[in-house]
Protein backbone atom coordinates (compact mmCIF):
# COMPACT_ATOMS: atom_id res chain seq x y z
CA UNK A 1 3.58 -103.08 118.17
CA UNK A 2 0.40 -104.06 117.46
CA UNK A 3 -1.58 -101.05 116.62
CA UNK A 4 -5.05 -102.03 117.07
CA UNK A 5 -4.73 -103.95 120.57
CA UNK A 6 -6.55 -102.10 123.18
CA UNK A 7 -6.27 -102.12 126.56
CA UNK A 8 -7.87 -101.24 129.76
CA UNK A 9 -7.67 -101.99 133.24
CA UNK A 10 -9.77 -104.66 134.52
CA UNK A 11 -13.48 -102.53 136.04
CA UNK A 12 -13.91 -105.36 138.91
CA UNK A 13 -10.10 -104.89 140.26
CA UNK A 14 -9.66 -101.31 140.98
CA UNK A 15 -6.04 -100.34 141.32
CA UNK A 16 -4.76 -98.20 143.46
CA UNK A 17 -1.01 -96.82 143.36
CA UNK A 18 1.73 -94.53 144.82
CA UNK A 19 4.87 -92.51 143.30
CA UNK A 20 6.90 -90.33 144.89
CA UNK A 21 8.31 -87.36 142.96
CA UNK A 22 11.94 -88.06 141.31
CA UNK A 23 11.50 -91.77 141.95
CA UNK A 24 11.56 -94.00 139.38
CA UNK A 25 9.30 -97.09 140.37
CA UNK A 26 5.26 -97.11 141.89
CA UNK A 27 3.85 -99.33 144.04
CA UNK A 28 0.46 -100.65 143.58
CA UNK A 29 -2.11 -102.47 145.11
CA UNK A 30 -4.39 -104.96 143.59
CA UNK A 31 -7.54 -104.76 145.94
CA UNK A 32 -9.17 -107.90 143.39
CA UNK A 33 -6.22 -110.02 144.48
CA UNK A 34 -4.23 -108.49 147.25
CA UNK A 35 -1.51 -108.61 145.59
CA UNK A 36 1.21 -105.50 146.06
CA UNK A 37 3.22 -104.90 143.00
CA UNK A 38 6.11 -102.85 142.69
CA UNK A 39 6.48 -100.98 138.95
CA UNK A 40 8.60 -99.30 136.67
CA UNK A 41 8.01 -96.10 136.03
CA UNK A 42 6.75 -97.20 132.25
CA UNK A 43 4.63 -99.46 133.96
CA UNK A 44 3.17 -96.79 136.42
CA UNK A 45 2.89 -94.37 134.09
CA UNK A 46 0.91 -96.75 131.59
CA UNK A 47 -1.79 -97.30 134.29
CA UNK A 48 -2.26 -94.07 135.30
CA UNK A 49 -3.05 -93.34 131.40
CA UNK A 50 -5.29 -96.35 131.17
CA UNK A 51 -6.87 -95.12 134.25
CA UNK A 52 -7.37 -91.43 133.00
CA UNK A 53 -8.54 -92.13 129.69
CA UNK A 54 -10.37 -95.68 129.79
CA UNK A 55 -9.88 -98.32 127.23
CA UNK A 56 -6.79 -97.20 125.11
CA UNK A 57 -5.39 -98.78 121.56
CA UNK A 58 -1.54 -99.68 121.89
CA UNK A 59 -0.77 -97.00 119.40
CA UNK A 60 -2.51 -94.15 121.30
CA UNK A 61 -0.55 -95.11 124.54
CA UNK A 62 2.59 -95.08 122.53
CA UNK A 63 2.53 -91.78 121.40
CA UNK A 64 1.04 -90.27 124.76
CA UNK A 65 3.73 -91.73 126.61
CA UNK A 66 6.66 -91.53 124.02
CA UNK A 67 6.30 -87.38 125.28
CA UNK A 68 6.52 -88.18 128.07
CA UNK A 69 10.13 -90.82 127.76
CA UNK A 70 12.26 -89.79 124.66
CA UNK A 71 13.79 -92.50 123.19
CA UNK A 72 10.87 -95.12 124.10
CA UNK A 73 10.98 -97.83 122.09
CA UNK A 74 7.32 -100.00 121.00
CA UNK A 75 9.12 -103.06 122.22
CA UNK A 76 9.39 -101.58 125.49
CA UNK A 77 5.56 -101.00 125.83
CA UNK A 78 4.55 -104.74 124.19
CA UNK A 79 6.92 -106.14 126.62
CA UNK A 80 5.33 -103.97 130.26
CA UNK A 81 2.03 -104.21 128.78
CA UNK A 82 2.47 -108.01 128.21
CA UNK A 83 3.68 -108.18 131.87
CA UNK A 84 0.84 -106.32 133.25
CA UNK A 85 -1.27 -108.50 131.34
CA UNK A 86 0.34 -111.88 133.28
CA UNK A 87 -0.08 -110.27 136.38
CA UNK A 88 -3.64 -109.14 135.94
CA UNK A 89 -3.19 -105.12 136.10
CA UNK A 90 -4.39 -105.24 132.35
CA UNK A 91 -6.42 -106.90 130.00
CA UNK A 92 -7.41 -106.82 126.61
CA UNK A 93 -10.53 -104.13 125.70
């Protein structure tokens, strides 16, 4: 992990996203490019913490969502927030 990368959500593609209590997956919707995306919960819970707190260093994310998922692993969050990344949910701050 990468310590200093930080991340945000793009401000000209607002997100918008659904869970359903004890599933483990979101759906989201990508108003910039219509695109409907379903997530893992990492994944979901990543945006909604990008969302909530704005621009966000890899590091910082880690620990606020290694509470969260015992056992998380920082390959686990360079690997969803790389595939975010491809599929424009996320971009570098």
């Amino acid at each position: 992990m990468t310590s200093l990368r930080r991340w945000r959500i793009p401000p000209d593609a607002p997100l918008l996203w659904r869970h359903w209590p004890g599933e483990a997956e979101y759906v989201c919707y990508h108003a910039a490019s219509g695109d409907t995306h379903r997530l893992s919960w990492l994944a979901g819970q990543m945006l909604e913490r990008l969302q909530e707190s704005g621009p966000c260093e890899e590091a910082a994310l880690f620990a606020t969502l290694a509470g969260n998922l015992p056992g998380l692993q920082a390959n686990a969050l360079d690997e969803t927030l790389d595939a975010l990344h491809q599929i424009h949910l996320v971009e570098p701050a």
